[in-house]
C-alpha atoms as a PDB file:
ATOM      1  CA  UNK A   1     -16.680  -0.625   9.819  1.00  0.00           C
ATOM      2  CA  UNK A   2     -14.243  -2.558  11.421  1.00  0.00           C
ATOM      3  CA  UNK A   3     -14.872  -6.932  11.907  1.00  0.00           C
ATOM      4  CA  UNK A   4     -16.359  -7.965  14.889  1.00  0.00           C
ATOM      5  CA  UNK A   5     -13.607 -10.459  15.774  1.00  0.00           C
ATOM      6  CA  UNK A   6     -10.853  -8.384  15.503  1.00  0.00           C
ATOM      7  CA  UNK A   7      -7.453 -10.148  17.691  1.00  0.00           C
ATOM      8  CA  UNK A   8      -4.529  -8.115  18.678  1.00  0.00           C
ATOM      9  CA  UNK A   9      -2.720  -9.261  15.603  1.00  0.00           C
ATOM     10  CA  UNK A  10      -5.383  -7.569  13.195  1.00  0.00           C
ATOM     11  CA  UNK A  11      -4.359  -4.055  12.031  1.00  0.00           C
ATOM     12  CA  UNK A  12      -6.465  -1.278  11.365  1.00  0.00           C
ATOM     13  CA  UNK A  13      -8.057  -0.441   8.027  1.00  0.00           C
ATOM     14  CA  UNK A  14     -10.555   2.024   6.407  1.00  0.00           C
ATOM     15  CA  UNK A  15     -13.304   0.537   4.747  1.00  0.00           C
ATOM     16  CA  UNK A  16     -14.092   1.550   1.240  1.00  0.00           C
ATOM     17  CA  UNK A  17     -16.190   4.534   2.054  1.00  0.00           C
ATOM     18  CA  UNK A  18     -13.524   5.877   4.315  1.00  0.00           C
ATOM     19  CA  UNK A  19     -10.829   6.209   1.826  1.00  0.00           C
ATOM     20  CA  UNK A  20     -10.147   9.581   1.366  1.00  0.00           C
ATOM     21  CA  UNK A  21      -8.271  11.131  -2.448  1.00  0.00           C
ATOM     22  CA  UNK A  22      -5.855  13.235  -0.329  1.00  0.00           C
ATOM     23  CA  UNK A  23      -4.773  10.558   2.164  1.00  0.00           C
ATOM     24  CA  UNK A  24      -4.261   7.906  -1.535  1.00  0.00           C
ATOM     25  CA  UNK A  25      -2.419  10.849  -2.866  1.00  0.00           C
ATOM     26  CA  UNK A  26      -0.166  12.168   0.469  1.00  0.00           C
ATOM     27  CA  UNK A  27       0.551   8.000   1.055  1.00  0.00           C
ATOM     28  CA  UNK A  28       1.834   7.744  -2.633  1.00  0.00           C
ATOM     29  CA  UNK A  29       3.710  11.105  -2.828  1.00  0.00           C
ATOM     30  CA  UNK A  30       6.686   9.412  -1.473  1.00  0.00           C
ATOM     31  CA  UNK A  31       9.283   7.713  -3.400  1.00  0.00           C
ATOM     32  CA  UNK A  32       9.380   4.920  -0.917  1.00  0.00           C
ATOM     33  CA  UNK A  33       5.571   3.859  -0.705  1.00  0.00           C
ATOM     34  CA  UNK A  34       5.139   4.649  -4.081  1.00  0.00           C
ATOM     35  CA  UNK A  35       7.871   1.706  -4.793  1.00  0.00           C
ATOM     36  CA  UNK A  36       6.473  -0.719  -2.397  1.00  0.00           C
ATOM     37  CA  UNK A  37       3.156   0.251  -4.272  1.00  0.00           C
ATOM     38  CA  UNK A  38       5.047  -0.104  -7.648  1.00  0.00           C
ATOM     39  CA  UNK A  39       6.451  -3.889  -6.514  1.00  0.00           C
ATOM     40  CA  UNK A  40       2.772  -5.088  -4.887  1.00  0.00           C
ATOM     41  CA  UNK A  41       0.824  -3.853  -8.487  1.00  0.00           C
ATOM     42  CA  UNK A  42       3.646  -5.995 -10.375  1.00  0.00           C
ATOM     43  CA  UNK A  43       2.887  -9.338  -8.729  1.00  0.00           C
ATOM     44  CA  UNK A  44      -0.514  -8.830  -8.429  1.00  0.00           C
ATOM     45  CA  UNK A  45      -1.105 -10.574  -4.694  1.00  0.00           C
ATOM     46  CA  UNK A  46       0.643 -10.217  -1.573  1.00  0.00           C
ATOM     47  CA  UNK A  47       4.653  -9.894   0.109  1.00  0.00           C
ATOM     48  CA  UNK A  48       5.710  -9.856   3.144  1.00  0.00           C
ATOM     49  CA  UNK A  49       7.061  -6.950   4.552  1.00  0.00           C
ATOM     50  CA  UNK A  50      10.611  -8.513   4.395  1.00  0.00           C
ATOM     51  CA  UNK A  51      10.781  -9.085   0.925  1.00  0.00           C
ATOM     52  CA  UNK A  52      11.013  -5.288   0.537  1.00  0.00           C
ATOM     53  CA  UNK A  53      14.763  -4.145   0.695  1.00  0.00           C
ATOM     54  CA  UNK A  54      14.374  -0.172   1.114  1.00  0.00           C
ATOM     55  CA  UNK A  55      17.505   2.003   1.729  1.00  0.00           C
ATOM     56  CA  UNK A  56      15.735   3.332   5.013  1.00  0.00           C
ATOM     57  CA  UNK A  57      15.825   1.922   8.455  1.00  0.00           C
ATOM     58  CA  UNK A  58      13.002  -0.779   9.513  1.00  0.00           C
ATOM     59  CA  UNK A  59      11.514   1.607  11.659  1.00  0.00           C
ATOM     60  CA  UNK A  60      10.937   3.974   8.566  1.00  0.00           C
ATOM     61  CA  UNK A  61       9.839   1.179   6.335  1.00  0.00           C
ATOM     62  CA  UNK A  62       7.662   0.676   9.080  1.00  0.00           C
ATOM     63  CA  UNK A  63       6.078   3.603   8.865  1.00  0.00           C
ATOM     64  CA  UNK A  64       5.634   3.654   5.565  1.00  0.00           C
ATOM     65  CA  UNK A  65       3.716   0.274   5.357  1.00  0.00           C
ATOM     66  CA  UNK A  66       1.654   1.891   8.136  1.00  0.00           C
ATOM     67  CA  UNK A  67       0.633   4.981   5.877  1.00  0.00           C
ATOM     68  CA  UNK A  68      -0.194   2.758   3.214  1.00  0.00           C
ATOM     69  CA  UNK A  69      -2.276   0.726   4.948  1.00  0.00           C
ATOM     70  CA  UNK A  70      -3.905   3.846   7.620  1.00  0.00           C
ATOM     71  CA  UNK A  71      -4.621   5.809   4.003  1.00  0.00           C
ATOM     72  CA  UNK A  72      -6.263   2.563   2.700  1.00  0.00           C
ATOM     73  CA  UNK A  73      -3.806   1.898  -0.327  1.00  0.00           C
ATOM     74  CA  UNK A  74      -2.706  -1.635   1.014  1.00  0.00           C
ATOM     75  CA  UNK A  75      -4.285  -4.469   3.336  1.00  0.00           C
ATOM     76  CA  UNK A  76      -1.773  -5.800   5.734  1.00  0.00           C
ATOM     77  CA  UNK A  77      -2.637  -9.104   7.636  1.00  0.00           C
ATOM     78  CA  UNK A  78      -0.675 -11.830   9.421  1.00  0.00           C
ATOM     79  CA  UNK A  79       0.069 -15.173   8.156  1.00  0.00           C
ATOM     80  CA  UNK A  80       1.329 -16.761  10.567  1.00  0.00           C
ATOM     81  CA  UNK A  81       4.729 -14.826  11.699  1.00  0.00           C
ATOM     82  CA  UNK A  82       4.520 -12.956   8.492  1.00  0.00           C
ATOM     83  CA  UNK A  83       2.678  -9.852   7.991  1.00  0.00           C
ATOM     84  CA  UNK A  84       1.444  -9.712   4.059  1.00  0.00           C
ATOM     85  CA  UNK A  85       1.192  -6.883   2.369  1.00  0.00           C
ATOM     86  CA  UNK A  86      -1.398  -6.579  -0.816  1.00  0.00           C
ATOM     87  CA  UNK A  87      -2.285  -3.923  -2.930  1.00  0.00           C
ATOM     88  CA  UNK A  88      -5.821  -3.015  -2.524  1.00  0.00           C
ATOM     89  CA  UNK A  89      -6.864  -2.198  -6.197  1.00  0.00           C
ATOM     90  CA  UNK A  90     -10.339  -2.988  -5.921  1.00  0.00           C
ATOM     91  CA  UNK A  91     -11.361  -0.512  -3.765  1.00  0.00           C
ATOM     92  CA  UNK A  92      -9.394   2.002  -5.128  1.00  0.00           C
ATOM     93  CA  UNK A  93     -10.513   0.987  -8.529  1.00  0.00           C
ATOM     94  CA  UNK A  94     -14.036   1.756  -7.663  1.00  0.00           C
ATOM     95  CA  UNK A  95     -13.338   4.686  -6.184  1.00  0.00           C
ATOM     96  CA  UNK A  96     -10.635   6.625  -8.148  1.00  0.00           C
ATOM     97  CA  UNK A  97     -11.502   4.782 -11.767  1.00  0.00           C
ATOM     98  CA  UNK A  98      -8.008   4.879 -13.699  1.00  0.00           C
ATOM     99  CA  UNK A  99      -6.273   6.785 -10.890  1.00  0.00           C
ATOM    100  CA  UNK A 100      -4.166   4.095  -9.847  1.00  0.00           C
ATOM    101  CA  UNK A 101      -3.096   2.756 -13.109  1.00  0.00           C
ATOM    102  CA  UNK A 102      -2.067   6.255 -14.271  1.00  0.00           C
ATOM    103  CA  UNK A 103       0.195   6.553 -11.039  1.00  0.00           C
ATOM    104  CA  UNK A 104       2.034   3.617 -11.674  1.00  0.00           C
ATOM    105  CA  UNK A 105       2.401   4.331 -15.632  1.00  0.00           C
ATOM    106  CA  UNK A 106       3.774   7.674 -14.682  1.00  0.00           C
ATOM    107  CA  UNK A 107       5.785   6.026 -11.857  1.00  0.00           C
ATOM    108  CA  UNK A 108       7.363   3.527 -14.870  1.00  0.00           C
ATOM    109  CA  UNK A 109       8.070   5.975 -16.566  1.00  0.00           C
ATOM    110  CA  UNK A 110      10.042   8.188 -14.727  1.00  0.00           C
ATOM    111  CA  UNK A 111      12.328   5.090 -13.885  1.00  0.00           C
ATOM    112  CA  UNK A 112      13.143   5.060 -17.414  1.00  0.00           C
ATOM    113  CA  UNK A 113      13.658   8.416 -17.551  1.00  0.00           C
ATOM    114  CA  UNK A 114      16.345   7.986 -14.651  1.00  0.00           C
ATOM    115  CA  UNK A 115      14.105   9.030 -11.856  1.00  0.00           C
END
């Protein structure tokens, strides 16, 4: 279920129930979303899209945000001419109980391994 006063600026997102394993999995197979992912669980609250400097062009980091947020891993909203980005960790929490927290262990420590 979507909010009743939804505005142009307000951007799509699956409610709890909606979240699907595969599409959580699929959005964080990728070495990109799985380091924006990485940088949102770190601080804990939200960035902006631009804070994120990916080696891909903005139309793929763009897309990337977008399967994040369409697969229900992050909430994106506006503030103001900024669109935030926050990790939704909650929901996914509840749903997948330790999933999340073993991805980004695993994630860490790959890094360190030179991954």
């Amino acid at each position: 279920m979507t909010s009743p006063t939804v505005s142009s600026r307000d951007l799509p997102h699956p409610v709890r129930d909606e979240i699907r394993l595969e599409g959580v999995l699929h959005a964080l197979s990728d070495p990109m979303r799985l380091r924006i992912v990485r940088e949102l669980a770190g601080v804990g609250g939200e960035l902006s899209c631009s804070h994120f400097d990916l080696p891909v062009t903005k139309s793929t980091t763009t897309h990337h945000f977008r399967v994040l947020r369409e697969s229900g891993v992050i909430r994106q909203v506006y503030r103001g001419t900024a669109k935030m980005n926050g990790l939704r960790r909650e929901d996914l929490d509840e749903l997948f109980p330790g999933l999340l927290d073993a991805l980004l262990e695993a994630a860490a420590r790959q890094v360190v391994r030179g991954g």
